[in-house]
N, C-alpha and C. Protein backbone atom coordinates (compact mmCIF):
# COMPACT_ATOMS: atom_id res chain seq x y z
N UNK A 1 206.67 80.65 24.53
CA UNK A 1 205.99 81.02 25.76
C UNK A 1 204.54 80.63 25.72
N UNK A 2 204.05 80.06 27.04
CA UNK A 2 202.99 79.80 26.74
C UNK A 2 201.79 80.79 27.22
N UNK A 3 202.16 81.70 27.27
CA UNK A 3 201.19 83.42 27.18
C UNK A 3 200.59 83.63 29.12
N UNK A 4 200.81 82.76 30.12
CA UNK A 4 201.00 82.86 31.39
C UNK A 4 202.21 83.23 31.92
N UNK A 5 203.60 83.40 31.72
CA UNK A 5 204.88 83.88 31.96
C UNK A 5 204.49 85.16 31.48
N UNK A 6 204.39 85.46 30.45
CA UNK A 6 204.36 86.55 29.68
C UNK A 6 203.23 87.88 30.39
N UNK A 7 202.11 87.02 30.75
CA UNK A 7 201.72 88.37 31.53
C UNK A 7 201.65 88.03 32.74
N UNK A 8 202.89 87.58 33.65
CA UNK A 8 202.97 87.24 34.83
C UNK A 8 201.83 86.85 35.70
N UNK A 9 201.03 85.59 35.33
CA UNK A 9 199.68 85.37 36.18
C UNK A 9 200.25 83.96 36.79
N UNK A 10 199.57 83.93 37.95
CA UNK A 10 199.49 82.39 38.56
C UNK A 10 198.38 81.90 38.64
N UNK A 11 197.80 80.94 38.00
CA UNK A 11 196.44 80.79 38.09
C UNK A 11 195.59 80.02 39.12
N UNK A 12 196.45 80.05 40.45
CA UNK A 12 196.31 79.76 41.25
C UNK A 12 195.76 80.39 42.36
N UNK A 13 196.55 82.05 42.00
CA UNK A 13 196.09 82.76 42.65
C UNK A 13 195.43 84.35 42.06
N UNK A 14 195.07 83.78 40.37
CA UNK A 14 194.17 84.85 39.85
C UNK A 14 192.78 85.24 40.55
N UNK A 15 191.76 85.97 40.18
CA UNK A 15 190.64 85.92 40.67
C UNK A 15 189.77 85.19 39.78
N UNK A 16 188.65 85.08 40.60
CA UNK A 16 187.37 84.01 39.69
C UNK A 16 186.73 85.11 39.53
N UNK A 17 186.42 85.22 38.08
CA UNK A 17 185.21 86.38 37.95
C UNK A 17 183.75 85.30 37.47
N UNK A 18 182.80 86.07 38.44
CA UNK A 18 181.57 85.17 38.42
C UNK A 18 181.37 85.01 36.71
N UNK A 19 180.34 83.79 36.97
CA UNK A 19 179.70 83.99 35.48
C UNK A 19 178.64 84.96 35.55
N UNK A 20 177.71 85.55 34.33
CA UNK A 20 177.11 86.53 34.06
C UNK A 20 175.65 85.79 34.31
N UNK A 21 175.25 85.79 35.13
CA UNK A 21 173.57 85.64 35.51
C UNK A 21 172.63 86.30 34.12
N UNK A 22 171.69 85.83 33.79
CA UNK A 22 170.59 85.62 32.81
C UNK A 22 169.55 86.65 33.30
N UNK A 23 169.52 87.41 32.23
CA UNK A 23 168.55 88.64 32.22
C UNK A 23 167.13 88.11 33.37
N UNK A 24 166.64 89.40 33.85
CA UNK A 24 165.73 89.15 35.03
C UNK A 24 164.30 88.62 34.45
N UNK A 25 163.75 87.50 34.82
CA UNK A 25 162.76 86.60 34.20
C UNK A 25 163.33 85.22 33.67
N UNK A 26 164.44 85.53 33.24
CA UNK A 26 165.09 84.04 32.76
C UNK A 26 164.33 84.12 31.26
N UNK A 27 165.09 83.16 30.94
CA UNK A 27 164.15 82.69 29.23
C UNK A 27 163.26 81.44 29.59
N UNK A 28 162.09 81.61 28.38
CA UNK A 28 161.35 80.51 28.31
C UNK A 28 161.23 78.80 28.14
N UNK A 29 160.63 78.60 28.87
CA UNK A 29 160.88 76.61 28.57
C UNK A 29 160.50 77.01 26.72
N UNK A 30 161.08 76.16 26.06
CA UNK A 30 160.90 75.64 24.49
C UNK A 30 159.28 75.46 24.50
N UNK A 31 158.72 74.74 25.20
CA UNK A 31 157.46 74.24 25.04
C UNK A 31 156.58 75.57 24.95
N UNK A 32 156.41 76.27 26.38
CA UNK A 32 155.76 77.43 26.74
C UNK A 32 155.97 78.59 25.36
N UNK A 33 157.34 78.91 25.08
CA UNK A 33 157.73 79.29 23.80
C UNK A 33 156.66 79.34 22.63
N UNK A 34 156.90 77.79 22.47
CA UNK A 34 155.95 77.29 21.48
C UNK A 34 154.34 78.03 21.10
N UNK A 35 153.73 77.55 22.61
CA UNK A 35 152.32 77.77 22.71
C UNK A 35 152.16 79.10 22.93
N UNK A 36 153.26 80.08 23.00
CA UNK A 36 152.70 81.55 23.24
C UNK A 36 153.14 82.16 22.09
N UNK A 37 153.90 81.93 21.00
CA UNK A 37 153.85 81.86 19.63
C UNK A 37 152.83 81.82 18.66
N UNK A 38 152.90 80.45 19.16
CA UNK A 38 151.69 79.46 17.77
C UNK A 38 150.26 80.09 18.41
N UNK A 39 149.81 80.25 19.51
CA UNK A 39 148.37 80.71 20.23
C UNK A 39 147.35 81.83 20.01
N UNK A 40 147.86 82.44 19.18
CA UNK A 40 147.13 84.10 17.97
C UNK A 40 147.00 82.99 16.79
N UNK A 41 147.92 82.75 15.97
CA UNK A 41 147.59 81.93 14.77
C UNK A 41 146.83 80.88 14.56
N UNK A 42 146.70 80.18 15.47
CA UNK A 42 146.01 78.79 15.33
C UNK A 42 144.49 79.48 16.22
N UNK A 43 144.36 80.29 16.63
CA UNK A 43 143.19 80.88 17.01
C UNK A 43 142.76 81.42 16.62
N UNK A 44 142.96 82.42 15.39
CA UNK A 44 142.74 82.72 13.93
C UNK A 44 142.53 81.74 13.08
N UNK A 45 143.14 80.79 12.87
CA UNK A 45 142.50 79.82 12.03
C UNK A 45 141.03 78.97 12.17
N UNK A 46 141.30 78.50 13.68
CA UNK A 46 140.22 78.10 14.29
C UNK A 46 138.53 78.95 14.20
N UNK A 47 138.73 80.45 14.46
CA UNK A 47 137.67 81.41 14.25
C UNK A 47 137.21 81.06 13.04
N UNK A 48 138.39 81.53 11.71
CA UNK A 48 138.30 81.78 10.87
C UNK A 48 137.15 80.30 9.77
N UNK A 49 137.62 79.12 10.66
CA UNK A 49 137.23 77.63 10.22
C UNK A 49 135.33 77.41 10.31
N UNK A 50 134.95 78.53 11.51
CA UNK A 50 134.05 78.63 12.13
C UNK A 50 132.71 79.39 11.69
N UNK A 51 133.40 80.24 10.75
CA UNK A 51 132.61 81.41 10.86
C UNK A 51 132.00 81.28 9.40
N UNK A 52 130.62 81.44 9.62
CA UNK A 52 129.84 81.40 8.35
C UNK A 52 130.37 82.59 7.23
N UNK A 53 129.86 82.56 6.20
CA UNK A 53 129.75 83.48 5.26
C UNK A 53 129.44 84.83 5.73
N UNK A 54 130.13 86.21 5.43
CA UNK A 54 129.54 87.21 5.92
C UNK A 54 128.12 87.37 5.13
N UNK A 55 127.57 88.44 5.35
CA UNK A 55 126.36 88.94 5.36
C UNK A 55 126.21 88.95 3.84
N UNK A 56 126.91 90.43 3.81
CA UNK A 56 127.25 91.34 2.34
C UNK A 56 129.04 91.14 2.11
N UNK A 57 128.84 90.03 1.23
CA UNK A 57 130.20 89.76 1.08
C UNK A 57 130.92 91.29 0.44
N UNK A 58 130.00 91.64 -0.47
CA UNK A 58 131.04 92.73 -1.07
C UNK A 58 130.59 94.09 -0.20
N UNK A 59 129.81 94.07 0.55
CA UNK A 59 130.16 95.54 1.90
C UNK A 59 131.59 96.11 1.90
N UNK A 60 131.83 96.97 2.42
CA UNK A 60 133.13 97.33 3.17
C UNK A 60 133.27 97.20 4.19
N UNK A 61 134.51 96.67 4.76
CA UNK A 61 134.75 96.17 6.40
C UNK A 61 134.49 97.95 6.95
N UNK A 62 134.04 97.09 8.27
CA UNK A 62 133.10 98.21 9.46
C UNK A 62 134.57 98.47 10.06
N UNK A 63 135.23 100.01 10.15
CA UNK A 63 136.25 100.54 10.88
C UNK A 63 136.52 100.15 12.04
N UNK A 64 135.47 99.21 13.07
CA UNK A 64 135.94 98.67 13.90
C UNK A 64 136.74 97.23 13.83
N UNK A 65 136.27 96.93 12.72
CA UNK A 65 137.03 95.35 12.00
C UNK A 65 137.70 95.66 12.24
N UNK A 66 138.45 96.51 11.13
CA UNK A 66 139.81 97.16 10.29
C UNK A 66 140.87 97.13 11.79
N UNK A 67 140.42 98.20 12.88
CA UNK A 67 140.87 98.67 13.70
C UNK A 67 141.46 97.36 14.61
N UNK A 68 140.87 96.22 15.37
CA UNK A 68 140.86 95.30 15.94
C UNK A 68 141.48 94.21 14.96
N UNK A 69 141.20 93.99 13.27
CA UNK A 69 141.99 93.61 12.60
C UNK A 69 143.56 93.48 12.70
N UNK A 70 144.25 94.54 12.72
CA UNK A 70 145.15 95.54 12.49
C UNK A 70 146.01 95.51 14.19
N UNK A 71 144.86 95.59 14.64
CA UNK A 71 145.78 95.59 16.50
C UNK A 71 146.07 93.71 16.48
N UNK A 72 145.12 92.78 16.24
CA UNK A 72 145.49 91.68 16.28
C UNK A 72 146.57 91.19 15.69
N UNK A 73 146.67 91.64 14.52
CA UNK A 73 148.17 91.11 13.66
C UNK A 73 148.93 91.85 14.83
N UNK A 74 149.05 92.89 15.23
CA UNK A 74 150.39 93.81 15.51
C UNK A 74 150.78 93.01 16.72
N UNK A 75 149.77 92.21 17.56
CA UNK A 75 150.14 91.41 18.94
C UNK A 75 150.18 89.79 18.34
N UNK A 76 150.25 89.59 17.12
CA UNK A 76 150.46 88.07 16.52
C UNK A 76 151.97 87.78 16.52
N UNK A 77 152.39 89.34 15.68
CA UNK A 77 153.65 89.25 15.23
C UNK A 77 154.75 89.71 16.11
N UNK A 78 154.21 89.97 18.01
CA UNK A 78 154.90 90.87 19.06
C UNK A 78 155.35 89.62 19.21
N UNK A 79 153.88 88.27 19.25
CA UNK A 79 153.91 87.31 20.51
C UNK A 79 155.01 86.27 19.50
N UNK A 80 154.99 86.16 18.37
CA UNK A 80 156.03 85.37 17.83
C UNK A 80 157.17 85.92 17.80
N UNK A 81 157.40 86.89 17.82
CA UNK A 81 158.81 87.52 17.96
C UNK A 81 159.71 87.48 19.29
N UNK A 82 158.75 87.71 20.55
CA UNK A 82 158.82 87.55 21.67
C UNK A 82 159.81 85.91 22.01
N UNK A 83 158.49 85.33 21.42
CA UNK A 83 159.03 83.58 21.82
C UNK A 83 159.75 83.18 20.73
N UNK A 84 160.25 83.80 19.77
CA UNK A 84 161.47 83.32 19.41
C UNK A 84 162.73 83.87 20.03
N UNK A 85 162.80 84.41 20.51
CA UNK A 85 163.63 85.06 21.93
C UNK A 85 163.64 84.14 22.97
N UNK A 86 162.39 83.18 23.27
CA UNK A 86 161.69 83.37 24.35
C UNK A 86 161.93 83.82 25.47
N UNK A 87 161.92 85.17 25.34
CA UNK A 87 161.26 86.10 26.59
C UNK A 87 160.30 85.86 26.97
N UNK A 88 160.22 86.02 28.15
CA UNK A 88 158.38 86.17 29.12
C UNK A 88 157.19 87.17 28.64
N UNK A 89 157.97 87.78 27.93
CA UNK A 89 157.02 89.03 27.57
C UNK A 89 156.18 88.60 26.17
N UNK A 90 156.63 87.00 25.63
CA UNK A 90 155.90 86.52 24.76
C UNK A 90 154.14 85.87 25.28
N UNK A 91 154.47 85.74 26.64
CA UNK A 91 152.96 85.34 27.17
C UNK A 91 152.06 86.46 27.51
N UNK A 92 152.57 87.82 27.45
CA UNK A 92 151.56 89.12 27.91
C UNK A 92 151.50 89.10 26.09
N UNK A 93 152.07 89.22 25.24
CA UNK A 93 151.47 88.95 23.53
C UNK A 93 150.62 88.42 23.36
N UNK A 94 150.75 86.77 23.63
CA UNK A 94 149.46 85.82 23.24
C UNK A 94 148.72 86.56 23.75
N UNK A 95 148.87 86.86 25.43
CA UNK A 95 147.39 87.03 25.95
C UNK A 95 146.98 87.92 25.58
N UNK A 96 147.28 89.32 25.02
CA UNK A 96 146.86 90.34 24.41
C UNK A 96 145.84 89.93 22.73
N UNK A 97 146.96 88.42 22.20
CA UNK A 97 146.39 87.98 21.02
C UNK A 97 144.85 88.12 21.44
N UNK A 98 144.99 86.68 22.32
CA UNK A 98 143.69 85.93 22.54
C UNK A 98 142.86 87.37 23.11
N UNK A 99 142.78 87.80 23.78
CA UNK A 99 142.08 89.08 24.30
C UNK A 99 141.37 90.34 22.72
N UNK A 100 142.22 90.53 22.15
CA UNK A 100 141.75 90.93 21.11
C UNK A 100 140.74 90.30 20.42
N UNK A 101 141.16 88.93 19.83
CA UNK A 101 140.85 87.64 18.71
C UNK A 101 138.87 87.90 19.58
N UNK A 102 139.36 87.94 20.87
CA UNK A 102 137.49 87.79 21.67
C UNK A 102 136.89 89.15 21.35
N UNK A 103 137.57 90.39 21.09
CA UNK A 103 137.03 91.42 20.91
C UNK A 103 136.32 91.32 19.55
N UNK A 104 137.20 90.60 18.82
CA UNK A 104 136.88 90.31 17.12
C UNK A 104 135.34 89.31 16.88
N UNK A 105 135.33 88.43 18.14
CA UNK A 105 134.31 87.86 18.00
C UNK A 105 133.19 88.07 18.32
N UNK A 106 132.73 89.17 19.44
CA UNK A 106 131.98 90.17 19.91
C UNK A 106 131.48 90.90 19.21
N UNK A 107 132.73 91.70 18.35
CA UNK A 107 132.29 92.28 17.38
C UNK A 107 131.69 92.47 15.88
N UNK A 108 131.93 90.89 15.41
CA UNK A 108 131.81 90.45 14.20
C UNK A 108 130.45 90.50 13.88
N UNK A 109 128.96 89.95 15.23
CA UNK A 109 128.06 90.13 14.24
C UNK A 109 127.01 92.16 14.72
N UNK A 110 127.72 92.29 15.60
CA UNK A 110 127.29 93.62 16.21
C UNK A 110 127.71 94.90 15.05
N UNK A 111 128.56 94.46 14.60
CA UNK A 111 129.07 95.76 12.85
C UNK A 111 128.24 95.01 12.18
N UNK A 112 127.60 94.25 11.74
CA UNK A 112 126.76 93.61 10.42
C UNK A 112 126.84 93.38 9.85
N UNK A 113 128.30 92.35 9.86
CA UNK A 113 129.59 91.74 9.34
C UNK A 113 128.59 90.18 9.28
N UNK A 114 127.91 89.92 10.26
CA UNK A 114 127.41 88.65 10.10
C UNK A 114 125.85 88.59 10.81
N UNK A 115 125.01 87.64 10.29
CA UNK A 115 123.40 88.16 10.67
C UNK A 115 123.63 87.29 11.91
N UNK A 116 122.96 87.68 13.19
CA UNK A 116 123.03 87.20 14.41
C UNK A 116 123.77 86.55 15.17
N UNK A 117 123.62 85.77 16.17
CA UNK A 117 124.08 84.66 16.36
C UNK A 117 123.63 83.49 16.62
N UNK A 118 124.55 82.60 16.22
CA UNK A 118 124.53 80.82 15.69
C UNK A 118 125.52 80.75 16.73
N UNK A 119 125.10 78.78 16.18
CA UNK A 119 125.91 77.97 17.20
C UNK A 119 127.25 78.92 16.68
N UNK A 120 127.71 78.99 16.12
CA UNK A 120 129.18 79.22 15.56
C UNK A 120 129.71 80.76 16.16
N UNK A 121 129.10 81.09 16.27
CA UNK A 121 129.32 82.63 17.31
C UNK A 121 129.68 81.91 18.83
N UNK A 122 129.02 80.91 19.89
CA UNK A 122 129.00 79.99 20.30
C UNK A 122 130.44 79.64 20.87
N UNK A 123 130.96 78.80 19.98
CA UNK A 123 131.52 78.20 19.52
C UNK A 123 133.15 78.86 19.57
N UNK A 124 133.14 79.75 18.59
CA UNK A 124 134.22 80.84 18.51
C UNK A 124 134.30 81.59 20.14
N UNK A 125 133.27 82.11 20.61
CA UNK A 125 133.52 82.64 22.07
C UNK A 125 134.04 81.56 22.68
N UNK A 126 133.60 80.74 22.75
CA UNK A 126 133.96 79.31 24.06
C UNK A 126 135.78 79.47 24.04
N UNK A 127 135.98 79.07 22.24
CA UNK A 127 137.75 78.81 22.45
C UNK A 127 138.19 79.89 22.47
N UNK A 128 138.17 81.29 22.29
CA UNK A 128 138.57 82.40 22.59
C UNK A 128 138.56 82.70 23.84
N UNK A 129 137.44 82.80 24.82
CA UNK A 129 137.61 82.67 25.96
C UNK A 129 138.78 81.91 26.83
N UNK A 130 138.95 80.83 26.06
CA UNK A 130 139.49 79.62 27.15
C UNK A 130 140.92 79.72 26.64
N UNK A 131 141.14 80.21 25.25
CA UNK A 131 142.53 80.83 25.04
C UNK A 131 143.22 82.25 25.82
N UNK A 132 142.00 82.82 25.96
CA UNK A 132 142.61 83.80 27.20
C UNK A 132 142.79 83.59 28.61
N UNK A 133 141.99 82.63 28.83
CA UNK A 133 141.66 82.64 30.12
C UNK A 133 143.43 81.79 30.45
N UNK A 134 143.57 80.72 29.36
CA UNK A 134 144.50 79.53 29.38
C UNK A 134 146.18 80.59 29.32
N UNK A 135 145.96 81.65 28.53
CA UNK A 135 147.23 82.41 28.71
C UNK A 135 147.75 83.21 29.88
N UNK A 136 146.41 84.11 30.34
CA UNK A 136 146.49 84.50 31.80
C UNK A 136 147.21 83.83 32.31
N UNK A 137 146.88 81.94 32.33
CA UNK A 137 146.47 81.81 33.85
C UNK A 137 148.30 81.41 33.49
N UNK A 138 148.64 80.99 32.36
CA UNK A 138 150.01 80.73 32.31
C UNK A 138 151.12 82.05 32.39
N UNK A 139 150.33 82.94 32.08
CA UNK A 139 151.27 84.06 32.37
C UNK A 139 151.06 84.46 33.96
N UNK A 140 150.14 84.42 34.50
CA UNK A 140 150.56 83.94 35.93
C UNK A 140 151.41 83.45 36.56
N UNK A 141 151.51 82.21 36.18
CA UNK A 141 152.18 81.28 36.96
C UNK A 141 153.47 81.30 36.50
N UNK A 142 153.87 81.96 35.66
CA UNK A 142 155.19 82.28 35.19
C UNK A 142 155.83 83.22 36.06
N UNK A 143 154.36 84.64 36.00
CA UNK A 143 155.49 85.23 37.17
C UNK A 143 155.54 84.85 38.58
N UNK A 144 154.45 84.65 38.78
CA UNK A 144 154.84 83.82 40.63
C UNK A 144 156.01 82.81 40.45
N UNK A 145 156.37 82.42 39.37
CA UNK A 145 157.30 81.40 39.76
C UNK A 145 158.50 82.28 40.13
N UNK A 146 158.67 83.06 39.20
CA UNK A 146 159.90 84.16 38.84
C UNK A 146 159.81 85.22 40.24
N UNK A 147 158.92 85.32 40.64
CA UNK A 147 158.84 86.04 41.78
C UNK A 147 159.57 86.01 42.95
């Protein structure tokens, strides 16, 4: 038997059951994925490439470091987790990254983590800025699209 006799179907006149539509937002293009992933890390590196010598190397980090430290990893490792899913909810991560990463840079020479500011304070704001501004504007346009 070829298992259609057997449970009396005609498949002619079975029903069509729809296919299952894709969670609300849809998943991410691969690319977008990518850049809301990789966009905390490589903006950490970038800071990190930037930034002179602290002050008092052997000081103890200022509790606001620690604190903004600590929240940045926790939205590094949301926004890569996110876009390896890629869910949409990996671009409110980055942007949370990048949003933090600027708090970090604000704050770096205001605790007395570093003496004033230099070009390199500068420098670090500009691509921090433009990494937030660049995630917004893509997490924008993600949801108007989805809208």
């Amino acid at each position: 038997m070829d298992g259609q006799k057997a449970l009396d179907v005609d498949p002619r006149t079975a029903p069509v059951v729809p296919m299952a539509r894709p969670a609300v937002g849809g998943l991410l293009p691969v690319w977008v994925a990518v850049v809301a992933g990789l966009l905390g890390p490589v903006l950490v590196g970038i800071c990190a490439g930037l930034e002179p010598a602290p002050a008092h190397p052997g000081a103890p980090e200022p509790v606001l470091s620690l604190v903004l430290g600590y929240a940045t990893l926790f939205t590094l490792l949301g926004a890569a987790a996110w876009a390896l899913a890629r869910r949409p909810g990996a671009l409110a991560w980055a942007a949370g990254a990048a949003g933090l990463t600027t708090l970090m840079v604000v704050a770096c020479p205001t605790t007395g983590h570093h003496h004033g500011f230099g070009t390199w304070w500068y420098a670090e704001m500009a691509v921090c800025l433009g990494a937030l501004a660049g995630s917004l504007a893509l997490l924008r346009v993600w949801t108007l699209r989805r809208a």
